[in-house]
PDB file of N, CA and C in Angstrom:
ATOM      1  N   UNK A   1     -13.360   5.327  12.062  1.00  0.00           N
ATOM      2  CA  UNK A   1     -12.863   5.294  13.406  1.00  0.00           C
ATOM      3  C   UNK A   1     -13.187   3.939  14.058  1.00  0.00           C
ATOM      4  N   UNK A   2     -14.223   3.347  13.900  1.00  0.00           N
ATOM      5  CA  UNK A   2     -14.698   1.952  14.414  1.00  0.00           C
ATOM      6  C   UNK A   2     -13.946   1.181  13.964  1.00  0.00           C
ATOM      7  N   UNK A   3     -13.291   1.103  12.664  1.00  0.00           N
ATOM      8  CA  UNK A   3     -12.484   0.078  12.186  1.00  0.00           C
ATOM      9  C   UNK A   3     -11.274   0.119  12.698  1.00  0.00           C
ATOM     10  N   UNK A   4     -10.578   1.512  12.923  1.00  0.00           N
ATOM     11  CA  UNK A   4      -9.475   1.422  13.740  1.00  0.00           C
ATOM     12  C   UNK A   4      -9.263   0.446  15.387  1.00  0.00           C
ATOM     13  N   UNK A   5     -10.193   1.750  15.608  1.00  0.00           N
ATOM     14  CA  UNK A   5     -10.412   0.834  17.214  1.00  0.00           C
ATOM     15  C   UNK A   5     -10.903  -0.653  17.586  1.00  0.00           C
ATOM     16  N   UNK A   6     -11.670  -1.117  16.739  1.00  0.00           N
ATOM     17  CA  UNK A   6     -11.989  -2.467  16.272  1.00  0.00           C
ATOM     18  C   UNK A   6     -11.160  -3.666  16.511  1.00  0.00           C
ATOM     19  N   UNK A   7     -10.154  -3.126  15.120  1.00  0.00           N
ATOM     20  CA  UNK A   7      -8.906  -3.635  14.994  1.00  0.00           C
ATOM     21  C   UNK A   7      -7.901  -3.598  16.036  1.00  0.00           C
ATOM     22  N   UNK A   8      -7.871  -2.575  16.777  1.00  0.00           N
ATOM     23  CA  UNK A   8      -6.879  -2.521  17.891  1.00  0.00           C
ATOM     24  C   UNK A   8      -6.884  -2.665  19.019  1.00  0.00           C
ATOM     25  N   UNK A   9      -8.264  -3.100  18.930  1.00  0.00           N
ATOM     26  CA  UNK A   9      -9.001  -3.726  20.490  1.00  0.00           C
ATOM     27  C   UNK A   9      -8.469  -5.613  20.132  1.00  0.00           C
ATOM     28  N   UNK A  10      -8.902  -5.504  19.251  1.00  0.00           N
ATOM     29  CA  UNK A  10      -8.577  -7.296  18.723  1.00  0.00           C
ATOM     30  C   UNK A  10      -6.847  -7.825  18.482  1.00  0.00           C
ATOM     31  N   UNK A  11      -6.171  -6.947  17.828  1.00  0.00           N
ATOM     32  CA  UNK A  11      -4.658  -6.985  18.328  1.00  0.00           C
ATOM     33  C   UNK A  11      -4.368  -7.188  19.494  1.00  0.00           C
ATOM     34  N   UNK A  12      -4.986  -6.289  20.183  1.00  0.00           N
ATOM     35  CA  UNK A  12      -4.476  -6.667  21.707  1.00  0.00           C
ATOM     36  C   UNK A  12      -4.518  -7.894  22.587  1.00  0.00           C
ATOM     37  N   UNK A  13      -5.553  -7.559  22.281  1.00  0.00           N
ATOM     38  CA  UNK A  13      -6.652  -8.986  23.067  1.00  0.00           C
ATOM     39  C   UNK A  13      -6.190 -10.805  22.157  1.00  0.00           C
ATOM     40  N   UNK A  14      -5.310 -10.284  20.654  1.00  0.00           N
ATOM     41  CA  UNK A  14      -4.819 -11.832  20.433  1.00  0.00           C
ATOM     42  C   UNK A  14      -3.823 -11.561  20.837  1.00  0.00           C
ATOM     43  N   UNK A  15      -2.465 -10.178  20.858  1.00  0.00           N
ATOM     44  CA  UNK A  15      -1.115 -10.305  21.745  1.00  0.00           C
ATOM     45  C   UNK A  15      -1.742 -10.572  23.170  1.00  0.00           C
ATOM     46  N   UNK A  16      -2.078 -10.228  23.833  1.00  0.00           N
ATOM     47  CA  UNK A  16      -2.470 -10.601  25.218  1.00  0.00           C
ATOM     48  C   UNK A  16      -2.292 -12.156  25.430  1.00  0.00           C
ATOM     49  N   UNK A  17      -3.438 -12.529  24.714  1.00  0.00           N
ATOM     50  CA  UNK A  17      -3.785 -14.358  24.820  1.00  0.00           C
ATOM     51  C   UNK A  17      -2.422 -15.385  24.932  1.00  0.00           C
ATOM     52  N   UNK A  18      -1.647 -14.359  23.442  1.00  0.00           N
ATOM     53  CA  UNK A  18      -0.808 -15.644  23.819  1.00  0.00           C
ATOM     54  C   UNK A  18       0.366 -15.271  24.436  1.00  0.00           C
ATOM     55  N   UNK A  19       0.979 -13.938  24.612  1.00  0.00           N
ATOM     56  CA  UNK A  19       2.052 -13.187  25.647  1.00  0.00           C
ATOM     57  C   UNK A  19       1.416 -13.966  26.791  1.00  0.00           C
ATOM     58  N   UNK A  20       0.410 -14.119  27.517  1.00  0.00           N
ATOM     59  CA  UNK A  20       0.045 -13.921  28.859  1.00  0.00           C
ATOM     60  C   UNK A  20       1.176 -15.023  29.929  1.00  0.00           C
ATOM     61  N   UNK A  21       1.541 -16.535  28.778  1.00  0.00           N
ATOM     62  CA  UNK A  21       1.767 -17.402  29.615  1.00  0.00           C
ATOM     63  C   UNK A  21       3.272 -16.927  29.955  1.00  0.00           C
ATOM     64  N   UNK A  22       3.865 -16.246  28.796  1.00  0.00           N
ATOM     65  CA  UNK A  22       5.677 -15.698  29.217  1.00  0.00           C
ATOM     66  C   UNK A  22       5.329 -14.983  29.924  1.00  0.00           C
ATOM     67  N   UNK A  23       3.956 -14.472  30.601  1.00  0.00           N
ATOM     68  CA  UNK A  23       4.393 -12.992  31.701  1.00  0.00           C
ATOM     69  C   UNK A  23       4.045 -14.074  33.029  1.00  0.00           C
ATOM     70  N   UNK A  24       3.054 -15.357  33.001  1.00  0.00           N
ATOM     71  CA  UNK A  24       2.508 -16.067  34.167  1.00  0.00           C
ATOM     72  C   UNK A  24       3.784 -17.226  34.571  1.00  0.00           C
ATOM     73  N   UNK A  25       4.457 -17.183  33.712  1.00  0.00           N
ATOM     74  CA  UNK A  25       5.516 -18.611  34.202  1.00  0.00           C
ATOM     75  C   UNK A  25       6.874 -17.922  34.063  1.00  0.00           C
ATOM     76  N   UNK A  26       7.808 -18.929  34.682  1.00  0.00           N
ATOM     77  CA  UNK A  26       9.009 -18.584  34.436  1.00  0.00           C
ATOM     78  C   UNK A  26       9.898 -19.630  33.027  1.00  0.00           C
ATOM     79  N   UNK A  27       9.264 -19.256  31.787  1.00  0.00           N
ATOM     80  CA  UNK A  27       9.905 -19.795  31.147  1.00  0.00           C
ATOM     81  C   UNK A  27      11.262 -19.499  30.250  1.00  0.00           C
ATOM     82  N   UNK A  28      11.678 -20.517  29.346  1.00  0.00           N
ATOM     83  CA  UNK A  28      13.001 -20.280  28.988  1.00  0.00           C
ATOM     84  C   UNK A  28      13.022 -19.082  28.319  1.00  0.00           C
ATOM     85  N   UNK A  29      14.161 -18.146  28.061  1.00  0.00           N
ATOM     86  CA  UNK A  29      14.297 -16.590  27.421  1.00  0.00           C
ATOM     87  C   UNK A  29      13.837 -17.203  25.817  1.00  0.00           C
ATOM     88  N   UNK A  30      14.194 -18.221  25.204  1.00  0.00           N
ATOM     89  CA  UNK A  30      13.791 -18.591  24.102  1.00  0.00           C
ATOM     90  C   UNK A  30      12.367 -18.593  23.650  1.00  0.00           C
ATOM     91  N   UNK A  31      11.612 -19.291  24.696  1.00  0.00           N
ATOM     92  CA  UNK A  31      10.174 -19.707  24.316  1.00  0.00           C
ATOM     93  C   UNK A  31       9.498 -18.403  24.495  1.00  0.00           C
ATOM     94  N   UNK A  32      10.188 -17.347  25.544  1.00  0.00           N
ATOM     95  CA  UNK A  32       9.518 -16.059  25.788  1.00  0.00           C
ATOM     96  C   UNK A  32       9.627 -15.416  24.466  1.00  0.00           C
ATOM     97  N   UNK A  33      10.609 -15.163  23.934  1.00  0.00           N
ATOM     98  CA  UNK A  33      10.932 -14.590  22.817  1.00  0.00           C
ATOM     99  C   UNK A  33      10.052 -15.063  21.342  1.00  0.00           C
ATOM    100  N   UNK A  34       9.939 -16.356  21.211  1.00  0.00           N
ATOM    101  CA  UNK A  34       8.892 -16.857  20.357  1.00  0.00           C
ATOM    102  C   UNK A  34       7.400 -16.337  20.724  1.00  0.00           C
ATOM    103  N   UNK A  35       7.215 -16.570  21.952  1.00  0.00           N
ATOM    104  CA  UNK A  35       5.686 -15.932  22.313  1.00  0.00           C
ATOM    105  C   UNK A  35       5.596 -14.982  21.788  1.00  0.00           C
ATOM    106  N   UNK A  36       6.700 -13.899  22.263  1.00  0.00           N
ATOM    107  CA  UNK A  36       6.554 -12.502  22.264  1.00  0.00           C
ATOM    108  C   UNK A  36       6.561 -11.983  20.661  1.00  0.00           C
ATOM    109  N   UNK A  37       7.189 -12.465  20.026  1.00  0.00           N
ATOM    110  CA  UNK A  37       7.461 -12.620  18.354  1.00  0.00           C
ATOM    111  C   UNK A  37       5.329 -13.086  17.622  1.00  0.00           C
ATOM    112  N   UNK A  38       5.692 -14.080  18.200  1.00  0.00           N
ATOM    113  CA  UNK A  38       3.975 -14.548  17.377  1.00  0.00           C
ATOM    114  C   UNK A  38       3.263 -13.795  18.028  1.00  0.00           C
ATOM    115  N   UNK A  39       3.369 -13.473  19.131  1.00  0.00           N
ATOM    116  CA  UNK A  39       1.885 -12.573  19.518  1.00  0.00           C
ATOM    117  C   UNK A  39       1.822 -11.298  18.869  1.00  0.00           C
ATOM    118  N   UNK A  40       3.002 -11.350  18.460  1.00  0.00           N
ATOM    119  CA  UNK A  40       2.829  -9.514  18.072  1.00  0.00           C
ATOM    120  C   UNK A  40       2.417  -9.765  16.600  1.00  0.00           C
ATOM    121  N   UNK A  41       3.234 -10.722  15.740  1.00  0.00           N
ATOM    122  CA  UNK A  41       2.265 -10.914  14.115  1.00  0.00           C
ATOM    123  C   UNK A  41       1.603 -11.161  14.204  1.00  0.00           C
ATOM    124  N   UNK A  42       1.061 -11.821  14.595  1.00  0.00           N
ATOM    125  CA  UNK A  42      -0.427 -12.614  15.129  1.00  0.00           C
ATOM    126  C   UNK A  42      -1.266 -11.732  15.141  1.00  0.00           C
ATOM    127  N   UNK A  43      -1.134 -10.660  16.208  1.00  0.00           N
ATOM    128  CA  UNK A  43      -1.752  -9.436  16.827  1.00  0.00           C
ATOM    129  C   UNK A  43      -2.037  -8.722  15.712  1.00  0.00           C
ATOM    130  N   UNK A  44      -1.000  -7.876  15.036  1.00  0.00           N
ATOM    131  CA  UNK A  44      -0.918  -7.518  13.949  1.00  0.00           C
ATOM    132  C   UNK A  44      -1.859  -7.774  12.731  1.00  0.00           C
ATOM    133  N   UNK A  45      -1.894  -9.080  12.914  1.00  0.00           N
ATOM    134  CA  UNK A  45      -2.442  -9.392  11.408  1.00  0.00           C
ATOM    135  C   UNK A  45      -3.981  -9.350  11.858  1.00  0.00           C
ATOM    136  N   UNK A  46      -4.577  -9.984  12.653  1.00  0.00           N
ATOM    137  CA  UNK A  46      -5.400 -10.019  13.206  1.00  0.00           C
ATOM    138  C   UNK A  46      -6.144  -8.369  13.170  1.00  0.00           C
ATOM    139  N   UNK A  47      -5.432  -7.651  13.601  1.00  0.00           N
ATOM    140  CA  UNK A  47      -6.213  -6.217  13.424  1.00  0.00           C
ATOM    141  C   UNK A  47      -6.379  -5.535  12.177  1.00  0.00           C
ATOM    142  N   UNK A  48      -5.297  -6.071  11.401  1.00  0.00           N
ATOM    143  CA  UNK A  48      -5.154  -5.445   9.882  1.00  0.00           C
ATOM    144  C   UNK A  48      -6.315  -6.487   9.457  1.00  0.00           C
ATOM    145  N   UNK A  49      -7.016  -7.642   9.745  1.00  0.00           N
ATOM    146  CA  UNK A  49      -7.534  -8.129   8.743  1.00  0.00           C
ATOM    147  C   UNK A  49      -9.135  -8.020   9.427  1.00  0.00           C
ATOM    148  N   UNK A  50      -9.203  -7.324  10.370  1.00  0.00           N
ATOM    149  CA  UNK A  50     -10.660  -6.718  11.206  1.00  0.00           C
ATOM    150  C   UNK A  50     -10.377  -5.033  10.685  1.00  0.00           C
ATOM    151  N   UNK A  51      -9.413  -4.371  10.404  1.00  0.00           N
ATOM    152  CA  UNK A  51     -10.109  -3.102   9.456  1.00  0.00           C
ATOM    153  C   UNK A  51     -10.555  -3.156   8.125  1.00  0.00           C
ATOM    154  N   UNK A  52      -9.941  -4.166   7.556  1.00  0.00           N
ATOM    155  CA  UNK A  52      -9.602  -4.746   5.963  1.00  0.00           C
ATOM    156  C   UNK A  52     -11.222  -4.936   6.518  1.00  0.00           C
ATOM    157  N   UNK A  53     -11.667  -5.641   6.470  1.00  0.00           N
ATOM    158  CA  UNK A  53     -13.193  -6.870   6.975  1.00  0.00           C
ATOM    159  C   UNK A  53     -14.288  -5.351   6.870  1.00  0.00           C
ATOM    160  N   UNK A  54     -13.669  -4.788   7.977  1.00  0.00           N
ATOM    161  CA  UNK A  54     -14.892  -3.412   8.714  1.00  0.00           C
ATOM    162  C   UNK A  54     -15.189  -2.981   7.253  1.00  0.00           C
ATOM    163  N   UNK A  55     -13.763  -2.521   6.590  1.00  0.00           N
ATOM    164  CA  UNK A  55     -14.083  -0.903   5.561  1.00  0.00           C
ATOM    165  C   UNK A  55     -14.816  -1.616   4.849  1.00  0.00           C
ATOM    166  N   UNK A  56     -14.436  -3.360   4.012  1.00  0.00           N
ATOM    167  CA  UNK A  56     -15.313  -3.776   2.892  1.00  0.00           C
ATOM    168  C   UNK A  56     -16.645  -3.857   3.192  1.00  0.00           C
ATOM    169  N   UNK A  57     -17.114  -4.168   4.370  1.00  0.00           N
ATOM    170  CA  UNK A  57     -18.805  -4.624   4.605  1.00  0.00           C
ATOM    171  C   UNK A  57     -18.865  -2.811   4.577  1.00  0.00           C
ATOM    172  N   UNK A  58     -18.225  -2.096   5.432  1.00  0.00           N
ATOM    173  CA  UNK A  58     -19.154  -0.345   5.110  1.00  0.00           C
ATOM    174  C   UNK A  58     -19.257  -0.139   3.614  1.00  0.00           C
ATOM    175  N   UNK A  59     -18.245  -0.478   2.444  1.00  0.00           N
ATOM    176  CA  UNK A  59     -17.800  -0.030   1.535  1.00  0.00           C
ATOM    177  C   UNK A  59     -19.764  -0.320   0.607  1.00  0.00           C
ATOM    178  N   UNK A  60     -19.356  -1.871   1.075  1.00  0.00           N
ATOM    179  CA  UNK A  60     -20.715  -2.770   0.290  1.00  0.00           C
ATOM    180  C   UNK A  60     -22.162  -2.341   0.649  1.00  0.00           C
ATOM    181  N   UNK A  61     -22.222  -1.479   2.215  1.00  0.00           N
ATOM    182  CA  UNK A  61     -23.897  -1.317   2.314  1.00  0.00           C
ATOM    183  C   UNK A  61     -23.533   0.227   2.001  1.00  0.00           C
ATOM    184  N   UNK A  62     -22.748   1.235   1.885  1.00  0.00           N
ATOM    185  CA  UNK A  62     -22.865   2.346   1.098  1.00  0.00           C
ATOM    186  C   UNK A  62     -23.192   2.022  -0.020  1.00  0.00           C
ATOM    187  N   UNK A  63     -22.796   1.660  -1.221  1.00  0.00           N
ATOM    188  CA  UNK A  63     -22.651   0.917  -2.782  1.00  0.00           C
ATOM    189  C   UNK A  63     -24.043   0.546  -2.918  1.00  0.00           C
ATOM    190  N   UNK A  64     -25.067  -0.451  -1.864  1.00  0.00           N
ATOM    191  CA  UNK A  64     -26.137  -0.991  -1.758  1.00  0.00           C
ATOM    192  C   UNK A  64     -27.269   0.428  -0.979  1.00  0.00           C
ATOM    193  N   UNK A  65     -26.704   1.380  -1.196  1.00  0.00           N
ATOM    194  CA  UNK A  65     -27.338   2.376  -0.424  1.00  0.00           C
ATOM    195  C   UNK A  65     -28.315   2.448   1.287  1.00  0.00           C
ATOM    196  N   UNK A  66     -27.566   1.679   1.507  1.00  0.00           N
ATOM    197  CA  UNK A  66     -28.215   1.066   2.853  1.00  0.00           C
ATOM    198  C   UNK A  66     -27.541   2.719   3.803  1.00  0.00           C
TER     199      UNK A  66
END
């Protein structure tokens, strides 16, 4: 469950970062659309690679009997 939420706290928070400036300015429908495009893979990947991260370090101190 930590790895989920982890991950989807950190998606957000990198779509956020870089969406924020197409929601603060009035820019072109183009550049909005690029924002809105990278923030979301960005976002995406970013959370997939903070559950990926979480499960291996739990995986390794179970294995190490910690």
């Amino acid at each position: 469950m930590y790895a989920l939420v982890s991950g989807g706290v950190l998606a957000l928070l990198v779509f956020g970062a870089i969406v924020t400036p197409a929601l603060m300015w009035n820019l072109p429908r183009s550049v909005s659309l690029t924002l809105l495009t990278t923030g979301g893979c960005l976002g995406a990947l970013a959370g997939i690679v903070r559950i990926v991260n979480v499960l291996r370090e739990h995986g390794r101190q179970r294995r190490a009997g910690r």
